[in-house]
Protein backbone atom coordinates (compact mmCIF):
# COMPACT_ATOMS: atom_id res chain seq x y z
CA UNK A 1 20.89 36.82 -10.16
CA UNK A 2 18.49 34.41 -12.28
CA UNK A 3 16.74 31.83 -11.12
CA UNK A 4 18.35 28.57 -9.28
CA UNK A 5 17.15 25.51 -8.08
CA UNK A 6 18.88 23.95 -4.67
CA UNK A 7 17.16 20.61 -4.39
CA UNK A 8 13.92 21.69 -4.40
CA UNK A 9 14.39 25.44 -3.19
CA UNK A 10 13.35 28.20 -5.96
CA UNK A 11 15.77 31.55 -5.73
CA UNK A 12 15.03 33.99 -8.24
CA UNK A 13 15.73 37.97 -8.26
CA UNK A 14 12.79 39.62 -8.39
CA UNK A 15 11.99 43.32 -8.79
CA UNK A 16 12.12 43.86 -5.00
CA UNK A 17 14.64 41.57 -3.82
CA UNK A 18 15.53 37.92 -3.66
CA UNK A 19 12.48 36.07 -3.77
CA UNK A 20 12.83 32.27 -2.14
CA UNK A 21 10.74 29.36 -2.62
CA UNK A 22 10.77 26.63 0.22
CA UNK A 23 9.05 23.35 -0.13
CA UNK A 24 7.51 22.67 3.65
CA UNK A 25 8.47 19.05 4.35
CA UNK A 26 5.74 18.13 6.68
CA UNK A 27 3.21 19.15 3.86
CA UNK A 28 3.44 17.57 0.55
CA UNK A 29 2.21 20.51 -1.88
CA UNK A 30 2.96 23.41 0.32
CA UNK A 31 5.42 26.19 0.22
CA UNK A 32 6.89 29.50 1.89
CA UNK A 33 7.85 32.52 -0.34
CA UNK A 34 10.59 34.51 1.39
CA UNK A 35 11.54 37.77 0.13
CA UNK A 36 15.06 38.54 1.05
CA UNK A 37 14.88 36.30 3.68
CA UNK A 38 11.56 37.72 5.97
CA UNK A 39 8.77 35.33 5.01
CA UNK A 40 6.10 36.00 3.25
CA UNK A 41 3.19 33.87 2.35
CA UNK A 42 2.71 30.03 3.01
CA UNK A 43 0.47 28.51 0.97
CA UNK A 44 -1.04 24.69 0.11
CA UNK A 45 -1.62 24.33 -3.93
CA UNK A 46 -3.93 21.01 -2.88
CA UNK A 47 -5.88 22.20 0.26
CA UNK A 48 -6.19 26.58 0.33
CA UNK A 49 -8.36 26.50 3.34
CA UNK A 50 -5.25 25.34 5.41
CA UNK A 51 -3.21 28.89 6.37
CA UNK A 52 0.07 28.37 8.65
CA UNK A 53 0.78 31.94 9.52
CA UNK A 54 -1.24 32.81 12.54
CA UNK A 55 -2.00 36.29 11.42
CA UNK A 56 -3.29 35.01 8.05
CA UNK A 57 -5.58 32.61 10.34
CA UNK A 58 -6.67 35.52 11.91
CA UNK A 59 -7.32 38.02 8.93
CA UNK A 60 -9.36 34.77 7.85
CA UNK A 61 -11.59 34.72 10.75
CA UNK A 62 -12.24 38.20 10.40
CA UNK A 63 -12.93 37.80 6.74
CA UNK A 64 -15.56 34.72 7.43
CA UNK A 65 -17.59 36.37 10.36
CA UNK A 66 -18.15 39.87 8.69
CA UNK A 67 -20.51 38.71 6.48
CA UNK A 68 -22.73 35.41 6.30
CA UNK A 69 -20.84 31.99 5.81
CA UNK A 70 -20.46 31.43 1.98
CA UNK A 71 -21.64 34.84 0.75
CA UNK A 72 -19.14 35.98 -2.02
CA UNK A 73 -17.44 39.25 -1.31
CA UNK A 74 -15.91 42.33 -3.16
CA UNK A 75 -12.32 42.12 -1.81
CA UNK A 76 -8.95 44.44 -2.59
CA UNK A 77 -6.02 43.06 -1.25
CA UNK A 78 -3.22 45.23 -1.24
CA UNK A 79 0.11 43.10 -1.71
CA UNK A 80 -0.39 40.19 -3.40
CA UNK A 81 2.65 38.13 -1.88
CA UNK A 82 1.56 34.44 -2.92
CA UNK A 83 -2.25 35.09 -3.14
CA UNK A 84 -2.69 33.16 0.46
CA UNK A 85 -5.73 34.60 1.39
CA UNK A 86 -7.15 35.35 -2.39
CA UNK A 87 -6.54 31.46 -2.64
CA UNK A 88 -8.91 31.03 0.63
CA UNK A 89 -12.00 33.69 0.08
CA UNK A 90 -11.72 31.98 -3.49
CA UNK A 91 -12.79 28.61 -1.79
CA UNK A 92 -14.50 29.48 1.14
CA UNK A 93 -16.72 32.22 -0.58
CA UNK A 94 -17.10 31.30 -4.48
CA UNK A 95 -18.52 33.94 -6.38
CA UNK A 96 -16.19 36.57 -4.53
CA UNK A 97 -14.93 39.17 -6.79
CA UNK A 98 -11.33 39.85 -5.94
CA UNK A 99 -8.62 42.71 -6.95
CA UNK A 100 -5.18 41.97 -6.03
CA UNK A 101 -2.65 44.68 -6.04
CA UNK A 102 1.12 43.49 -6.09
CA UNK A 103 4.14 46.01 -6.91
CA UNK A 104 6.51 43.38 -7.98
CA UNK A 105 5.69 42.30 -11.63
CA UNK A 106 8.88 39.85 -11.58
CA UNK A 107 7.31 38.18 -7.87
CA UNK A 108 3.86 37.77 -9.34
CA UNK A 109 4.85 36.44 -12.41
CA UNK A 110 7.06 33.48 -10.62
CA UNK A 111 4.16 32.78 -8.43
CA UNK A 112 1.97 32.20 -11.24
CA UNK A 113 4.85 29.73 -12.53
CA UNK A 114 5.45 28.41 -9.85
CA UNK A 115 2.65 28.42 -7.41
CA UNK A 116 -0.30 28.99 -9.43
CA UNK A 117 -3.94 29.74 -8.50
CA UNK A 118 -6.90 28.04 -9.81
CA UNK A 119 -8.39 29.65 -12.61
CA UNK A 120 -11.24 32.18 -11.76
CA UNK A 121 -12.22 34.93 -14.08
CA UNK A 122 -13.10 36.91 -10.54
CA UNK A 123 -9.86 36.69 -9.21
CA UNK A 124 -7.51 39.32 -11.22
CA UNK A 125 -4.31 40.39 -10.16
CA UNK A 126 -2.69 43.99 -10.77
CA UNK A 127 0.78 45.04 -10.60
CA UNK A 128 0.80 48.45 -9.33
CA UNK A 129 1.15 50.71 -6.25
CA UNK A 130 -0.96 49.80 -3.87
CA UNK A 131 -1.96 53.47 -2.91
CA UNK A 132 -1.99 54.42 -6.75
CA UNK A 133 -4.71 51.57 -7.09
CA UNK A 134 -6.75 52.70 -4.25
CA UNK A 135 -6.69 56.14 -5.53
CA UNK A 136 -7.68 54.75 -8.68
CA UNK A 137 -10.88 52.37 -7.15
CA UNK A 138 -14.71 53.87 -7.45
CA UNK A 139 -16.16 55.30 -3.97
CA UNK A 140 -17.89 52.32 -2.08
CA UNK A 141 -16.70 49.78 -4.61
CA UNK A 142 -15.50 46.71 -1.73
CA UNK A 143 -17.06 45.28 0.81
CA UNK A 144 -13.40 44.50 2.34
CA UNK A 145 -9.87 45.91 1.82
CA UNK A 146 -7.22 43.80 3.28
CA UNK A 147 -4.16 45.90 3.91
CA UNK A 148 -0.73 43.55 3.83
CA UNK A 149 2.20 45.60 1.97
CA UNK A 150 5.47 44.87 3.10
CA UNK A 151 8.57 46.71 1.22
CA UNK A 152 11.08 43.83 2.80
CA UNK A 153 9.74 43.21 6.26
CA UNK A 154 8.24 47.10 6.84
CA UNK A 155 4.76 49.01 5.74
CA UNK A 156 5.75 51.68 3.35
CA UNK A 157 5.22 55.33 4.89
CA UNK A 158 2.61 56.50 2.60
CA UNK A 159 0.50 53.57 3.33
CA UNK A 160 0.22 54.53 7.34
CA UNK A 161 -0.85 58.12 6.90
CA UNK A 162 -5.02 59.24 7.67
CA UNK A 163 -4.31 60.33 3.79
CA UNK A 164 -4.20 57.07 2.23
CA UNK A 165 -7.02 55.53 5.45
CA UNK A 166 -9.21 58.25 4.17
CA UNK A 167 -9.37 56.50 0.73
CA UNK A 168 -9.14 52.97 2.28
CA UNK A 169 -12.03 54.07 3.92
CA UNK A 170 -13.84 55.64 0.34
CA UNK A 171 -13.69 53.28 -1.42
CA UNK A 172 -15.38 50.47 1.16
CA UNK A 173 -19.20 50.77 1.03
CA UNK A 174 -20.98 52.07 4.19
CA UNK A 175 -21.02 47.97 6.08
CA UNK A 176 -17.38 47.24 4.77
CA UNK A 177 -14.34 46.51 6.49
CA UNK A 178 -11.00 47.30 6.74
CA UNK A 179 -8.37 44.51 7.48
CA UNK A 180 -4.40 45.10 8.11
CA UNK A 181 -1.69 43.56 8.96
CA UNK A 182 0.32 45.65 11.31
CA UNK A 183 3.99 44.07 12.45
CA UNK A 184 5.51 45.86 15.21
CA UNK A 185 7.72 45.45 18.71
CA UNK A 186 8.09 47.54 21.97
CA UNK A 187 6.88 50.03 22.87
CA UNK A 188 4.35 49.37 19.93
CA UNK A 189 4.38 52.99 18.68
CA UNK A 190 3.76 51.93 15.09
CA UNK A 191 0.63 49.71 16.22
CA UNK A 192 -1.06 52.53 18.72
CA UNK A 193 -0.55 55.21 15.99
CA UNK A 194 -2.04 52.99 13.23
CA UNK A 195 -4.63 52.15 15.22
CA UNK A 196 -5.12 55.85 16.11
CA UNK A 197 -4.72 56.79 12.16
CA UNK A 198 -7.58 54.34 11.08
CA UNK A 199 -10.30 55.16 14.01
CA UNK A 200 -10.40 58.81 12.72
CA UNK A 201 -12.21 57.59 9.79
CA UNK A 202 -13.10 54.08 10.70
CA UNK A 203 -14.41 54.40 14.27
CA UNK A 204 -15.11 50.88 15.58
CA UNK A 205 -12.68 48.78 15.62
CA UNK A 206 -10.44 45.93 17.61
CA UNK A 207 -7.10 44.80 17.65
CA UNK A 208 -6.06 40.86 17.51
CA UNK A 209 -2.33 39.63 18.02
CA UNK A 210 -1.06 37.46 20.62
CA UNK A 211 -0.46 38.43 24.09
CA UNK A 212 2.77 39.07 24.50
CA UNK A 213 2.84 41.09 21.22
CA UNK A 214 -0.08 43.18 22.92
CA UNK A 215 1.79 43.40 25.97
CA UNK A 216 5.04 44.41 23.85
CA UNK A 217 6.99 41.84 25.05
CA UNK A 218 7.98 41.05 21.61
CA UNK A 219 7.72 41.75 18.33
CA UNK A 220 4.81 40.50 16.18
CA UNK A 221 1.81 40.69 14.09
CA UNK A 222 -1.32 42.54 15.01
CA UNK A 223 -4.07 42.31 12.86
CA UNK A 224 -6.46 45.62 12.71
CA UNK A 225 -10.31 45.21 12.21
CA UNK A 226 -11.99 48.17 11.61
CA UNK A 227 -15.78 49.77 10.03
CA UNK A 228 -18.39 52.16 10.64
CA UNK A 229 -20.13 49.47 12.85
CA UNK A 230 -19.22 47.28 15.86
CA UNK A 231 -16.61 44.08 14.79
CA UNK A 232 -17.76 40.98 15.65
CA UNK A 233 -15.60 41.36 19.08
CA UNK A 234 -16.93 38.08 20.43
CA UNK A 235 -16.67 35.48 17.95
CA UNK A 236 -13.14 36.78 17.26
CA UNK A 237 -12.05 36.61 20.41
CA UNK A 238 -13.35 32.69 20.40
CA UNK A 239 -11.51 32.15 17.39
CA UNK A 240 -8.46 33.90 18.62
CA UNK A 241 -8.30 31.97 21.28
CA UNK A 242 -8.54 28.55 20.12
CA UNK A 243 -5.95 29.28 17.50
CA UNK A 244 -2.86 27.04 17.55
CA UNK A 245 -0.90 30.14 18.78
CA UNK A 246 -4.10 31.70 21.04
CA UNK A 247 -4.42 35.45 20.73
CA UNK A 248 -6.42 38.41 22.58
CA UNK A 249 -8.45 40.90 20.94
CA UNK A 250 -8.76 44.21 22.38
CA UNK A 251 -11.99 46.44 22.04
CA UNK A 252 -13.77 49.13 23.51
CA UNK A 253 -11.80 50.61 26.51
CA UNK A 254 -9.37 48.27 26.20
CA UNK A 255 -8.70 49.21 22.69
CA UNK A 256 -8.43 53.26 24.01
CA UNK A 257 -6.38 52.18 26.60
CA UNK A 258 -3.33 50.57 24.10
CA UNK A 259 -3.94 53.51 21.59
CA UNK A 260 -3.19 55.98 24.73
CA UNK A 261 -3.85 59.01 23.32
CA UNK A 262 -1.25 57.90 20.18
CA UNK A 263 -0.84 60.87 17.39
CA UNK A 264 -2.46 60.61 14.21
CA UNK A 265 -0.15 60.32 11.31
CA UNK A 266 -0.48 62.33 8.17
CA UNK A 267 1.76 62.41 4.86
CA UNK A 268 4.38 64.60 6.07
CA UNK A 269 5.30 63.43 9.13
CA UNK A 270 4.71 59.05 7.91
CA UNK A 271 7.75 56.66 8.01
CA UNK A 272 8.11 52.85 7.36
CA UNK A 273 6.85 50.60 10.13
CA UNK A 274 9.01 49.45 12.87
CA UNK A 275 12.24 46.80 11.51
CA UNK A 276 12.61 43.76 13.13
CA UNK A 277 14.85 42.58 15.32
CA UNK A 278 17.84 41.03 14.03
CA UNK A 279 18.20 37.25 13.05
CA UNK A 280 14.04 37.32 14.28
CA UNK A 281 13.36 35.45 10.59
CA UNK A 282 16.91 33.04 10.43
CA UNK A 283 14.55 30.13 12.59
CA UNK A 284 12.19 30.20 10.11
CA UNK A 285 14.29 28.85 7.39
């Protein structure tokens, strides 16, 4: 399949799928990339402060109270998607340097048709494996690493084993931070064992999602903060819960409590994350 246009909808076949292209009609300027039909990225070509998936809003607020307001960063995102949240620590921290890590050369190159990003000789994109490029990064190199890699709508095995945290965790320099996006449903046995898999390297840590997904009521995001020092627990939790979708964050006991004595995963026994549900994306559209 090539490209097509369907009124103002973008299809093209990319190398992992079918890549979509929505305008969002109550936002002149914005758009949604869906990759065979799970979404992926939102993002606003005139304002990239403004982020309309909750767990990108809450990545965010991680990403702005780890380190003083303005102060540029070292960053390596791995998946690229449509460079949301490069786009954001672009304009809310200028100066960052940023490493973006996409697999999907076909996906990156219609974003930058498409969608592109204000030029920044910081900013570079890679297409790659993600855990390749890790393995590939100098020891203590980022101050953040922002962990988002979806093949379809699930985390590739080999990027939820204490292997590949170990060199998450390497290459971040003793005050950095690792950041992931982490979709699962009941009984959240992906989540607790991610969670488990990070702390053995990462110690400190909390866990931000909304309730329900917490209580695994449902399926959802849950977005993993985690360093060698305590998370800014309290402003999070303040953000969190004055989103437009308020969430919890769970820390401390509470955060032993969900992981509940969860297995660590290694190499050889690491699958893909959880699916989900059926139809859970087809509202979205």
């Amino acid at each position: 399949m090539g490209r097509r246009r369907d009124a103002d909808r973008i299809t093209e076949q990319v190398d992992t799928g079918v890549a979509e292209l929505l305008p969002d009609p109550d936002r002149p300027g914005s758009w949604t990339l869906l990759l065979d039909g799970a979404p992926q990225s939102h993002v606003d070509l005139t304002d990239p402060t403004h982020l309309e998936f909750e767990y990108v809003r809450r990545l965010a607020a991680a990403i702005d109270l780890v380190a003083p307001a303005g102060a540029p960063l070292r960053v390596l995102h791995l998946g690229g998607g449509a460079l949301t949240l490069p786009r954001y620590v672009a304009a809310t921290r200028p100066g960052s340097t940023q490493r973006v890590v996409e697999v999907d050369k076909a996906l990156v190159d219609l974003v930058r048709r498409t969608l592109p990003w204000r030029a920044d000789p910081r900013l570079k994109v890679r297409v790659g494996d993600a855990r390749a490029v890790l393995a590939s990064c100098r020891e203590a190199s980022y101050d953040v690493v922002v962990a988002d890699v979806f093949a379809g709508a699930r985390t590739p095995a080999r990027l939820t084993s204490a292997e590949y945290a170990a060199d998450a965790a390497r290459v971040l320099n003793p005050a950095g931070w690792y950041l992931a996006n982490v979709a699962d449903g009941p009984p959240l046995r992906h989540a607790r064992g991610q969670v488990a898999t990070v702390r053995t390297v990462l110690p400190r840590a909390c866990l931000v999602a909304d309730a329900a997904v917490l209580r695994g009521r449902r399926y959802g995001n849950l977005v993993l903060v985690a360093g060698r020092q305590d998370p800014p627990v309290a402003p999070l939790a303040r953000r969190a819960a004055g989103d437009w979708f308020p969430g919890r964050v769970l820390a401390d006991a509470e955060l032993d409590r969900f992981t509940g004595g969860a297995a660590v995963v290694h190499d050889d026994a690491a699958v893909d994350s959880t699916p989900p549900p059926p139809g859970i994306f087809s509202t979205r559209r």
